[in-house]
C-alpha atoms as a PDB file:
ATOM      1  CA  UNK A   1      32.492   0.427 -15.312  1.00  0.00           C
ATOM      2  CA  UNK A   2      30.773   3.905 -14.359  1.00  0.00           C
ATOM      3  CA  UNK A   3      30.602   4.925 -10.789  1.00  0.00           C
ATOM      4  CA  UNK A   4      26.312   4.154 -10.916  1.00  0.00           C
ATOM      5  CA  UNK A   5      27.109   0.854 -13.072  1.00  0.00           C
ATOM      6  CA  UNK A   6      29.071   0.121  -9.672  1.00  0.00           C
ATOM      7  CA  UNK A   7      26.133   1.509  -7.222  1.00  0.00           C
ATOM      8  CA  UNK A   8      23.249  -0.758  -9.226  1.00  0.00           C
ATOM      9  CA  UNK A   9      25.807  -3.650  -9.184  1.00  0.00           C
ATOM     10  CA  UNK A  10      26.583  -3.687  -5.095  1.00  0.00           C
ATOM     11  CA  UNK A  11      22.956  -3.095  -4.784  1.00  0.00           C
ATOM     12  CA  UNK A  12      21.470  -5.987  -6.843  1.00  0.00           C
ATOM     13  CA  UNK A  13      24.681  -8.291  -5.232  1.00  0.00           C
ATOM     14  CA  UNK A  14      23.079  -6.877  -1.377  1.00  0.00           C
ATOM     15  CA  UNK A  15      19.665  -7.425  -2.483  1.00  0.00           C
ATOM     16  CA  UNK A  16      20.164 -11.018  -3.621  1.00  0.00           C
ATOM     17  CA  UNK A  17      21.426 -12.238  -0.383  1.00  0.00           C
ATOM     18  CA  UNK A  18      19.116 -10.779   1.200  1.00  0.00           C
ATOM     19  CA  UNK A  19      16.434 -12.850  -0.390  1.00  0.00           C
ATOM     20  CA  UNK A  20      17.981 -15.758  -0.167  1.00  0.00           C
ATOM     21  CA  UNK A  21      18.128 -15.058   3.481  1.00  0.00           C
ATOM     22  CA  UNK A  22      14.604 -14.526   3.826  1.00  0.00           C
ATOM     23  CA  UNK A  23      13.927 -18.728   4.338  1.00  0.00           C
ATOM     24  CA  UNK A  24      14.693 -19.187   0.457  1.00  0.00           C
ATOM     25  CA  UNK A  25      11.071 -19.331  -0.147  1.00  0.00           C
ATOM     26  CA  UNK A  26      10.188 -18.530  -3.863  1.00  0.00           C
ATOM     27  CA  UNK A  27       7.366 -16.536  -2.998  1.00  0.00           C
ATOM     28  CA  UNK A  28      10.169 -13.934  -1.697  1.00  0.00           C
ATOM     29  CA  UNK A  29      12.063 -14.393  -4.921  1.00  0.00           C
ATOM     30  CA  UNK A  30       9.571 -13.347  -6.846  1.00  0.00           C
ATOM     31  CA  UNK A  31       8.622 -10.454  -4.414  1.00  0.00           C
ATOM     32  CA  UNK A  32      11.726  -9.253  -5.021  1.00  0.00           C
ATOM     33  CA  UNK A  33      11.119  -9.741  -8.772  1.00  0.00           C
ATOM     34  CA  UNK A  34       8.349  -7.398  -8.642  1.00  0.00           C
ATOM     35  CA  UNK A  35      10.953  -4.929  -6.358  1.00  0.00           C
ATOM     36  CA  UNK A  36      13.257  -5.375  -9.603  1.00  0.00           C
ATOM     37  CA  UNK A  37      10.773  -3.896 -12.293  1.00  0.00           C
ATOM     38  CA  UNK A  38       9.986  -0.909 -10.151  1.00  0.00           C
ATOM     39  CA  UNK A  39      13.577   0.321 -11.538  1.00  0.00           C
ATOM     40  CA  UNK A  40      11.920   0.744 -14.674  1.00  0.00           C
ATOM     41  CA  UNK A  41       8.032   1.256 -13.433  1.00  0.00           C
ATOM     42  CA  UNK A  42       6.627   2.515 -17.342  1.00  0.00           C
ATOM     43  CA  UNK A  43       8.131  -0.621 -19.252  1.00  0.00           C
ATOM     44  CA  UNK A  44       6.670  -3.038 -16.702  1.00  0.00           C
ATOM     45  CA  UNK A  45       3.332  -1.144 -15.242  1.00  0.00           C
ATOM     46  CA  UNK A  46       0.534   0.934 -16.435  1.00  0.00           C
ATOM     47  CA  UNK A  47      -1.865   3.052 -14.174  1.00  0.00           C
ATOM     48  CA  UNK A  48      -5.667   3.419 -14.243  1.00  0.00           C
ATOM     49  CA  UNK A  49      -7.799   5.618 -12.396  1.00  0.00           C
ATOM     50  CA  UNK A  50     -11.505   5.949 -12.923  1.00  0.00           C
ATOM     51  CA  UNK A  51     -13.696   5.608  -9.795  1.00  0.00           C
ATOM     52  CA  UNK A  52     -10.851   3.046  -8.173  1.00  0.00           C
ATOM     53  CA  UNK A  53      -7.542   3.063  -8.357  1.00  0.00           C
ATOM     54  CA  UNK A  54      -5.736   0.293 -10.567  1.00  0.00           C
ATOM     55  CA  UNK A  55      -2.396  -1.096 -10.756  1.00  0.00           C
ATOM     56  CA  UNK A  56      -2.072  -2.904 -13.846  1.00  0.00           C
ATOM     57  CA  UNK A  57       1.401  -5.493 -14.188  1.00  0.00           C
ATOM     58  CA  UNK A  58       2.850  -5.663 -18.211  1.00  0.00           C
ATOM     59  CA  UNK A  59       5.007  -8.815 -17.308  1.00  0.00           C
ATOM     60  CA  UNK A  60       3.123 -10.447 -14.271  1.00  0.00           C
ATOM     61  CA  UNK A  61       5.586 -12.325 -11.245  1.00  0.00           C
ATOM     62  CA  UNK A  62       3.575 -13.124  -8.148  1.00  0.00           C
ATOM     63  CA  UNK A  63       0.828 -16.190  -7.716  1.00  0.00           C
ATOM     64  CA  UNK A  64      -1.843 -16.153  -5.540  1.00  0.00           C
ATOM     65  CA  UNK A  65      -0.551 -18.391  -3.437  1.00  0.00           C
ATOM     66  CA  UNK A  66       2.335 -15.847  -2.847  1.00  0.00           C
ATOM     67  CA  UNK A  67       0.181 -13.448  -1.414  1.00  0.00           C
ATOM     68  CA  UNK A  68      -1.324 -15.926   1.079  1.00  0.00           C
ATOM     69  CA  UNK A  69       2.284 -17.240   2.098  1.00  0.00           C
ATOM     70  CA  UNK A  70       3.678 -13.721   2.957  1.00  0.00           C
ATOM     71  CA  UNK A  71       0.426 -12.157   4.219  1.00  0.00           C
ATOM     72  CA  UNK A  72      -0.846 -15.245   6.326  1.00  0.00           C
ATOM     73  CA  UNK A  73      -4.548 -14.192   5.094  1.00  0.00           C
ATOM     74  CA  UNK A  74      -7.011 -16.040   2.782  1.00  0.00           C
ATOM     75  CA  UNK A  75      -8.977 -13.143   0.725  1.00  0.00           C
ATOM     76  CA  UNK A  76     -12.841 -12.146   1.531  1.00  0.00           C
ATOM     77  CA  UNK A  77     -14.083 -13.315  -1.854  1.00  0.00           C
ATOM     78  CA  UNK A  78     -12.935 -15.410  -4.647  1.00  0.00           C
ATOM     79  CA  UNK A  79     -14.861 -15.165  -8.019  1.00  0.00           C
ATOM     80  CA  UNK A  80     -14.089 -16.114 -11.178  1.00  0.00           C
ATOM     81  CA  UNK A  81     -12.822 -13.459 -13.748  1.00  0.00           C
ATOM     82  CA  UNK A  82     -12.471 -15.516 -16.874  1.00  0.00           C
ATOM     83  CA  UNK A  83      -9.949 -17.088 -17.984  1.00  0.00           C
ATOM     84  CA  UNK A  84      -8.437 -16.251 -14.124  1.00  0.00           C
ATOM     85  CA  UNK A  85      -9.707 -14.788 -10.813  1.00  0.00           C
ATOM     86  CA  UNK A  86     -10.599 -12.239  -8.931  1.00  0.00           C
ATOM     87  CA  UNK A  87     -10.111 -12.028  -5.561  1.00  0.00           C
ATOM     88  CA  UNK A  88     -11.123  -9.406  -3.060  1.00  0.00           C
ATOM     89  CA  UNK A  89      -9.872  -8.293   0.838  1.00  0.00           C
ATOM     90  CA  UNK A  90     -13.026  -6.709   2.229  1.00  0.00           C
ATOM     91  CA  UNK A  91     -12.015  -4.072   5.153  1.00  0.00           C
ATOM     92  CA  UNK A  92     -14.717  -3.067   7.882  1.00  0.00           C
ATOM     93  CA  UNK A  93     -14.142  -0.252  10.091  1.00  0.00           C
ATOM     94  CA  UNK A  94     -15.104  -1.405  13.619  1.00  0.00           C
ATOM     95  CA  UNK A  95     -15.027   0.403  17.392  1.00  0.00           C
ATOM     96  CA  UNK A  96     -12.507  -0.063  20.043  1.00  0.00           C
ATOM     97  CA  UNK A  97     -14.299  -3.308  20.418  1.00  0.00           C
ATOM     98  CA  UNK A  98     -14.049  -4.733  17.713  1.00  0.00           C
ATOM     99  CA  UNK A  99     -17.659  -4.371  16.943  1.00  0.00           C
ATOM    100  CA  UNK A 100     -18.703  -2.987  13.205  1.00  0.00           C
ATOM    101  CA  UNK A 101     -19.615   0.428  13.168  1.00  0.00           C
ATOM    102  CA  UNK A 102     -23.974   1.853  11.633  1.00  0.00           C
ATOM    103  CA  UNK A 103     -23.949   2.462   9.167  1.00  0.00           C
ATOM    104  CA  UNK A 104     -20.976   0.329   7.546  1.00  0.00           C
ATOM    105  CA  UNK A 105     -17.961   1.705   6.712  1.00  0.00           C
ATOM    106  CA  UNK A 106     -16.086  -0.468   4.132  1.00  0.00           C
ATOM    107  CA  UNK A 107     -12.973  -0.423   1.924  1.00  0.00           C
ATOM    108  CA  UNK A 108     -11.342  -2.968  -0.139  1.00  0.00           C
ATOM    109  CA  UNK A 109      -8.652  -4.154  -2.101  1.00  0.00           C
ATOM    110  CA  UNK A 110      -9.091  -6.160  -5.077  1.00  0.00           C
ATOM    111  CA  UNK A 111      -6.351  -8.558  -6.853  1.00  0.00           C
ATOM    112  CA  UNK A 112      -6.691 -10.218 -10.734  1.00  0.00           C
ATOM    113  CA  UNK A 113      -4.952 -13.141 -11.585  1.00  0.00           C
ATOM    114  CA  UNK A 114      -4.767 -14.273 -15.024  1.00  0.00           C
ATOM    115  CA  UNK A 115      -5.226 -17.765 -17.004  1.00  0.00           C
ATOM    116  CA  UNK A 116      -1.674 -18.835 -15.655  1.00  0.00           C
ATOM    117  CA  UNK A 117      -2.835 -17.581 -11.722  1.00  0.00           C
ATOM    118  CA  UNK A 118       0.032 -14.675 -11.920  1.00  0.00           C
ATOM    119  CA  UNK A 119      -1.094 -11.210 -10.979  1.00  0.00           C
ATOM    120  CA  UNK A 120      -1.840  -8.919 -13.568  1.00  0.00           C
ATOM    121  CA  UNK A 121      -4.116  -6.051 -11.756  1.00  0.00           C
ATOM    122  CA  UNK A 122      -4.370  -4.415  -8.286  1.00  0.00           C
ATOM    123  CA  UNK A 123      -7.108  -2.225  -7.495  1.00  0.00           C
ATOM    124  CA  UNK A 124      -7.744   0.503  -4.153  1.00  0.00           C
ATOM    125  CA  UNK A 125     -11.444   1.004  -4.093  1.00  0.00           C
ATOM    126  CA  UNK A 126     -12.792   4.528  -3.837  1.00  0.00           C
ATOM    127  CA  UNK A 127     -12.926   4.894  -0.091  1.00  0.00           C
ATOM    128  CA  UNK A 128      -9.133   3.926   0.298  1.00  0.00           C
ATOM    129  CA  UNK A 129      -8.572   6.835  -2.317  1.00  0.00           C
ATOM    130  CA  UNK A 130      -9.903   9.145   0.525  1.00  0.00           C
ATOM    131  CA  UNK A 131      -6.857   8.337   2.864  1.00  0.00           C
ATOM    132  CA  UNK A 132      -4.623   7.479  -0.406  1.00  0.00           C
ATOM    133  CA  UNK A 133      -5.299  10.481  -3.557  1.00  0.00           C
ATOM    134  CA  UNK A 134      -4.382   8.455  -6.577  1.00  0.00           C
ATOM    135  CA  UNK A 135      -2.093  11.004  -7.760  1.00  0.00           C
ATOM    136  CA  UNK A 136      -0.042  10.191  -4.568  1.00  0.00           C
ATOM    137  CA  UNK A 137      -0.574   6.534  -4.336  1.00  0.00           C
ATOM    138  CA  UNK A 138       1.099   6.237  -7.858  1.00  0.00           C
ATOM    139  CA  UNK A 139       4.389   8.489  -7.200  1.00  0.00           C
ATOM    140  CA  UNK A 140       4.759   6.693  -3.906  1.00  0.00           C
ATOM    141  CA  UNK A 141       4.791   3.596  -6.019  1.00  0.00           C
ATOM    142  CA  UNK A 142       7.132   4.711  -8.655  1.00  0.00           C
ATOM    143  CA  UNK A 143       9.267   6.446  -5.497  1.00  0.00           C
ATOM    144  CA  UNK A 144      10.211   2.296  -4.579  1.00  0.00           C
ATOM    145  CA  UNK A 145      12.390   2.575  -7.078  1.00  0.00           C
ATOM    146  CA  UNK A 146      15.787   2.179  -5.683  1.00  0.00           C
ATOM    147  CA  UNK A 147      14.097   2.038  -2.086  1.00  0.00           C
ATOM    148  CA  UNK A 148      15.974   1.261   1.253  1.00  0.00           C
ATOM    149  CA  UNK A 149      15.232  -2.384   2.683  1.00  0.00           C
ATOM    150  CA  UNK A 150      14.929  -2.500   5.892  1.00  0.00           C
ATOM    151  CA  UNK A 151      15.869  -6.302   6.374  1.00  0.00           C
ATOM    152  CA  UNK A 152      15.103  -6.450   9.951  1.00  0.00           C
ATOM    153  CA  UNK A 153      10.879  -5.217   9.412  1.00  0.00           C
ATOM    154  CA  UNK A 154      10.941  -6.618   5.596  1.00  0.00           C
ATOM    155  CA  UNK A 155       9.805  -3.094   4.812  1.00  0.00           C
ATOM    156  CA  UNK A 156      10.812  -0.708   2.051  1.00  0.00           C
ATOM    157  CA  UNK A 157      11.587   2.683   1.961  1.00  0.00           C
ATOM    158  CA  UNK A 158      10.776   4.837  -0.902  1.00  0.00           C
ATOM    159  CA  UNK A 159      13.288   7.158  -2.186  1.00  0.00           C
ATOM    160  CA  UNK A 160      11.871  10.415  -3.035  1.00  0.00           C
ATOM    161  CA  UNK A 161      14.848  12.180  -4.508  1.00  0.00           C
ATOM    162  CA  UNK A 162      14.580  10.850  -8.206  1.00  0.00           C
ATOM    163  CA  UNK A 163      10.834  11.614  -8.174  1.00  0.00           C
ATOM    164  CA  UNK A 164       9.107  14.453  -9.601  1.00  0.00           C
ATOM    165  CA  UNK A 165       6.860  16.399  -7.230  1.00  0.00           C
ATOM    166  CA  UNK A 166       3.441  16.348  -8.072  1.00  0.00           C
ATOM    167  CA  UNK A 167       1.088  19.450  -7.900  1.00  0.00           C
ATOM    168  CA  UNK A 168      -1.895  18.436  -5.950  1.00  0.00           C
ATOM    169  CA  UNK A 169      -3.468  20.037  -2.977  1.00  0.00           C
ATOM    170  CA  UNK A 170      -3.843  17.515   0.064  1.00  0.00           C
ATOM    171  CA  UNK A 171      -7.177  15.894   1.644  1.00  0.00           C
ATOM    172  CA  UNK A 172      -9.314  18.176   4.154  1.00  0.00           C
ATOM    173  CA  UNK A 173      -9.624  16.763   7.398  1.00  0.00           C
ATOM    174  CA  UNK A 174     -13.309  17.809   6.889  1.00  0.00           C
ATOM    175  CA  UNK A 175     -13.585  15.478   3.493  1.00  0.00           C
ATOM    176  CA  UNK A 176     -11.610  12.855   5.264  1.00  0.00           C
ATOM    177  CA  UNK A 177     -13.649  12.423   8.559  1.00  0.00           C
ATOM    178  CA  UNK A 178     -16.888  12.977   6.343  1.00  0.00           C
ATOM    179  CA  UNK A 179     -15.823   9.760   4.569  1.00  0.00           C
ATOM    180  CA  UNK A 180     -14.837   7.419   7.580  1.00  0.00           C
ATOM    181  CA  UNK A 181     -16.408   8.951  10.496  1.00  0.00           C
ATOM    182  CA  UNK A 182     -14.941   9.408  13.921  1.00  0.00           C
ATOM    183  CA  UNK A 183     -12.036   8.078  14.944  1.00  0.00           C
ATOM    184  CA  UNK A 184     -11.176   5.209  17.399  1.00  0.00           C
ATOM    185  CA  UNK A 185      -8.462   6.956  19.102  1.00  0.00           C
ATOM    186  CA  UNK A 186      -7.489  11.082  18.473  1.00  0.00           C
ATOM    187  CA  UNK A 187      -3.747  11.752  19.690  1.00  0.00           C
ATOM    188  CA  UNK A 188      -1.173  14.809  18.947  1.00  0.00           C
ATOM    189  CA  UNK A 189       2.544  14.370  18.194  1.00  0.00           C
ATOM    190  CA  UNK A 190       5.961  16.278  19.493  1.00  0.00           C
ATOM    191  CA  UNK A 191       4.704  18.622  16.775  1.00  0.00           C
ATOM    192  CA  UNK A 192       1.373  19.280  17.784  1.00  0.00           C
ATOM    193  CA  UNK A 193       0.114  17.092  14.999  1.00  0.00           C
ATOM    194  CA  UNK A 194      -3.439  15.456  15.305  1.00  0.00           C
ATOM    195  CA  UNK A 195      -3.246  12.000  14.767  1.00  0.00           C
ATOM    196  CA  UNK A 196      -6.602  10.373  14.294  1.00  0.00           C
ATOM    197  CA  UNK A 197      -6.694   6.186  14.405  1.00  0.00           C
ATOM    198  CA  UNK A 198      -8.914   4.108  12.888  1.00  0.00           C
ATOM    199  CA  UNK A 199      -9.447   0.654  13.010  1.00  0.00           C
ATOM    200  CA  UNK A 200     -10.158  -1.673  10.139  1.00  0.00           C
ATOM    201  CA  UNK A 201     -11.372  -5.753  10.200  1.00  0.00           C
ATOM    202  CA  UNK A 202     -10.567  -7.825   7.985  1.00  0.00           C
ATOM    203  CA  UNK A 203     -13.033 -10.390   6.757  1.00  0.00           C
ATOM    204  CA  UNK A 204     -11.028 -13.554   5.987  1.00  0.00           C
ATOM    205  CA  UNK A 205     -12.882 -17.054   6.199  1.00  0.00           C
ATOM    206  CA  UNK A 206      -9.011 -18.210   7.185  1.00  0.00           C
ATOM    207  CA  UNK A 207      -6.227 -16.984   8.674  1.00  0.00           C
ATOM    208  CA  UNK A 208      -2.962 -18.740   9.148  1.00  0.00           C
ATOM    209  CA  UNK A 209      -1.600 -19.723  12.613  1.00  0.00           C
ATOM    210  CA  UNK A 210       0.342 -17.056  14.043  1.00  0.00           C
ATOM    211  CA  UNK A 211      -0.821 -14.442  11.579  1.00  0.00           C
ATOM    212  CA  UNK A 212      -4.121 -13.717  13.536  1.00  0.00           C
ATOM    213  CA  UNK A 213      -2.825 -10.247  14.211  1.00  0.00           C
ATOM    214  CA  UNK A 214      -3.125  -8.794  10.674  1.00  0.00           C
ATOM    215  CA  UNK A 215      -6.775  -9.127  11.081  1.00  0.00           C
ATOM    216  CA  UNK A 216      -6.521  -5.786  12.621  1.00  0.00           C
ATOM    217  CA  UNK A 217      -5.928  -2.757  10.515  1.00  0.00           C
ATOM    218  CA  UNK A 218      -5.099   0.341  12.138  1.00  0.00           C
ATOM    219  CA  UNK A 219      -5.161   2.886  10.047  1.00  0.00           C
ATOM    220  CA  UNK A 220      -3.364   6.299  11.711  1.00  0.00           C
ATOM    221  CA  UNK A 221      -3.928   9.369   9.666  1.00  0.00           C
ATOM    222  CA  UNK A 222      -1.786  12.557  10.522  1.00  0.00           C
ATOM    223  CA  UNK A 223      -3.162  15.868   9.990  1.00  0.00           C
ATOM    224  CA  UNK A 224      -1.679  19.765  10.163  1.00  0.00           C
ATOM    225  CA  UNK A 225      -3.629  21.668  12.512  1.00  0.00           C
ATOM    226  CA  UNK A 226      -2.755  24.934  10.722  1.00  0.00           C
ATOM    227  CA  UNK A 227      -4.138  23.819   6.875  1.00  0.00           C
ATOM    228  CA  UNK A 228      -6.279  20.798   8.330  1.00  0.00           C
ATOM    229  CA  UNK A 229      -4.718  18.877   5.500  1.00  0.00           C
ATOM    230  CA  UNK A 230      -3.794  15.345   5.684  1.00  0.00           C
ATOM    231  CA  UNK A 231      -0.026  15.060   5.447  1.00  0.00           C
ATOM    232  CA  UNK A 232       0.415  11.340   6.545  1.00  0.00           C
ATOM    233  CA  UNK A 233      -0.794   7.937   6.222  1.00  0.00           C
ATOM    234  CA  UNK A 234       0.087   5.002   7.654  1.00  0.00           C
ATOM    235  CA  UNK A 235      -1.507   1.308   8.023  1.00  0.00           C
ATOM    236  CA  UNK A 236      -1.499  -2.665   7.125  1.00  0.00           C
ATOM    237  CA  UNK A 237      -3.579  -3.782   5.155  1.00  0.00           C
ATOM    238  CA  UNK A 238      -4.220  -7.480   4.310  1.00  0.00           C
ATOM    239  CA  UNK A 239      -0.159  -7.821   5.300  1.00  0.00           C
ATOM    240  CA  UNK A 240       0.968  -4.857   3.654  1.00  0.00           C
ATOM    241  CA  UNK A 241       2.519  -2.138   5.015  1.00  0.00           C
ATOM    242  CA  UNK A 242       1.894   1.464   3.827  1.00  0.00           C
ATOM    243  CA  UNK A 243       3.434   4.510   4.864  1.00  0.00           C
ATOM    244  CA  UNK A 244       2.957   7.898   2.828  1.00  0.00           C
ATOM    245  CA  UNK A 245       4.308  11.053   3.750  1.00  0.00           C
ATOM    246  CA  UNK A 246       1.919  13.355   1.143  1.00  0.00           C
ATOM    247  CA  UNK A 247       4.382  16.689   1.901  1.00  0.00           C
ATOM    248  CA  UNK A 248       7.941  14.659   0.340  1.00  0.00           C
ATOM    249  CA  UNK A 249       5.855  14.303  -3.321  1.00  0.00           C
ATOM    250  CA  UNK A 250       4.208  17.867  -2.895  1.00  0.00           C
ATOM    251  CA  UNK A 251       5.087  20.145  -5.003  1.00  0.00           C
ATOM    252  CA  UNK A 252       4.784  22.891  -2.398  1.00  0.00           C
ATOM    253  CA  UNK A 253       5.436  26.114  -4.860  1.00  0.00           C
ATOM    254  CA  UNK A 254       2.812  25.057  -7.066  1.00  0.00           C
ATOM    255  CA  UNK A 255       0.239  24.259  -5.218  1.00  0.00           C
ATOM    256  CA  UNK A 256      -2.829  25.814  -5.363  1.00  0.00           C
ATOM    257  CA  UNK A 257      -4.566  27.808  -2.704  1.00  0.00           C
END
């Protein structure tokens, strides 16, 4: 047995028990299913980009009752897509308050579940694309291959080192805060970074008890004061957890200027 036989083996034997640990809900189990195909992301996904951004799954895992037992949150609309559903997580940007900003500012995210209720497609509409360039959305997906649980936040971390860089310049601050307006909140880092916060609301007709929290999405976005470019996102949304440093998948040499 090969050294990375050995490596794939310990890891699959640490990842195992750590579902099981997580309450031995099935819903977790088959989140972790989904964590499984990322080791081979071409055989089990497909990628579509047109004005949205669209995950497609080749063997679909999760129900939609998964996503409502690990996010806590009912979605914003549910429509028919025959022969399944459609359902979509409507995001509203809102003031310190709490109060929706004039004109509307609006993102969402948008899940298909086929005849058999199993997701099959997850889309980013063209706002989130603004914070999230598709071209760095998918290699931070593909980058969860092999990723670093962090059993303590139920987060993963994506592991960059087996990932091709990607040649792409990043988003303007200009472009960016053309797009969503001004910030909630503008704050600078160690570093001198700008960090400028935003805050999202979701619109749920039901949230579970104790979950009341996720209603809230703050969206921080982290720019360079020397290039104005955005080099880091970070937010919930609808209970998941997104971090993306642009600069690990940038392909700094080839850039263009």
């Amino acid at each position: 047995m090969t050294g990375v036989t050995l490596l794939k083996l310990s890891r699959l034997i640490v990842l195992t028990g750590l579902v099981l640990s997580l309450s031995g809900c099935l819903y977790w189990y088959r989140a972790f299913q989904v964590y499984q195909q990322l080791d081979e992301f071409d055989k089990h996904f497909t990628v579509a980009v047109a004005d949205d951004f669209t995950l497609h799954f080749k063997h679909p895992v999760m129900y939609s009752e998964d996503f409502v037992s690990l996010s806590g949150l009912y979605p914003s609309v549910d429509s028919p897509r025959p022969p399944g559903k459609r359902w979509r997580y409507y995001f509203h940007k809102v003031n310190e308050k709490r109060e929706a900003v004039v004109p509307a500012i609006t993102f969402f995210i948008e899940l298909e579940f086929n005849r058999y209720d199993r997701l099959d497609a997850w889309s980013f509409s063209p706002l989130f694309l603004q914070i999230a360039p598709p071209e760095f959305l998918e290699v931070s997906l593909r980058s969860l291959a092999g990723a670093e649980i962090n059993e303590g936040k139920k987060q993963l971390k994506g592991n960059t080192d087996h990932i091709d860089k990607i040649v792409e310049n990043l988003p303007e601050k200009k472009a960016v805060v053309s797009a969503l307006g001004a910030p909630v909140e503008i704050t600078k880092t160690g570093a001198g970074q700008e960090v400028y916060s935003y805050h999202f609301l979701l619109d749920s007709p039901e949230i579970k008890k104790g979950y009341e929290d996720r209603a809230l999405s703050v969206v921080k976005l982290t720019f360079d004061p020397a290039t104005q470019e955005l080099i880091k996102m970070s937010g919930r949304f609808a209970g998941l957890k997104v971090s993306i440093n642009y600069r690990k998948f940038q392909n700094k040499t080839q850039v263009a200027l």
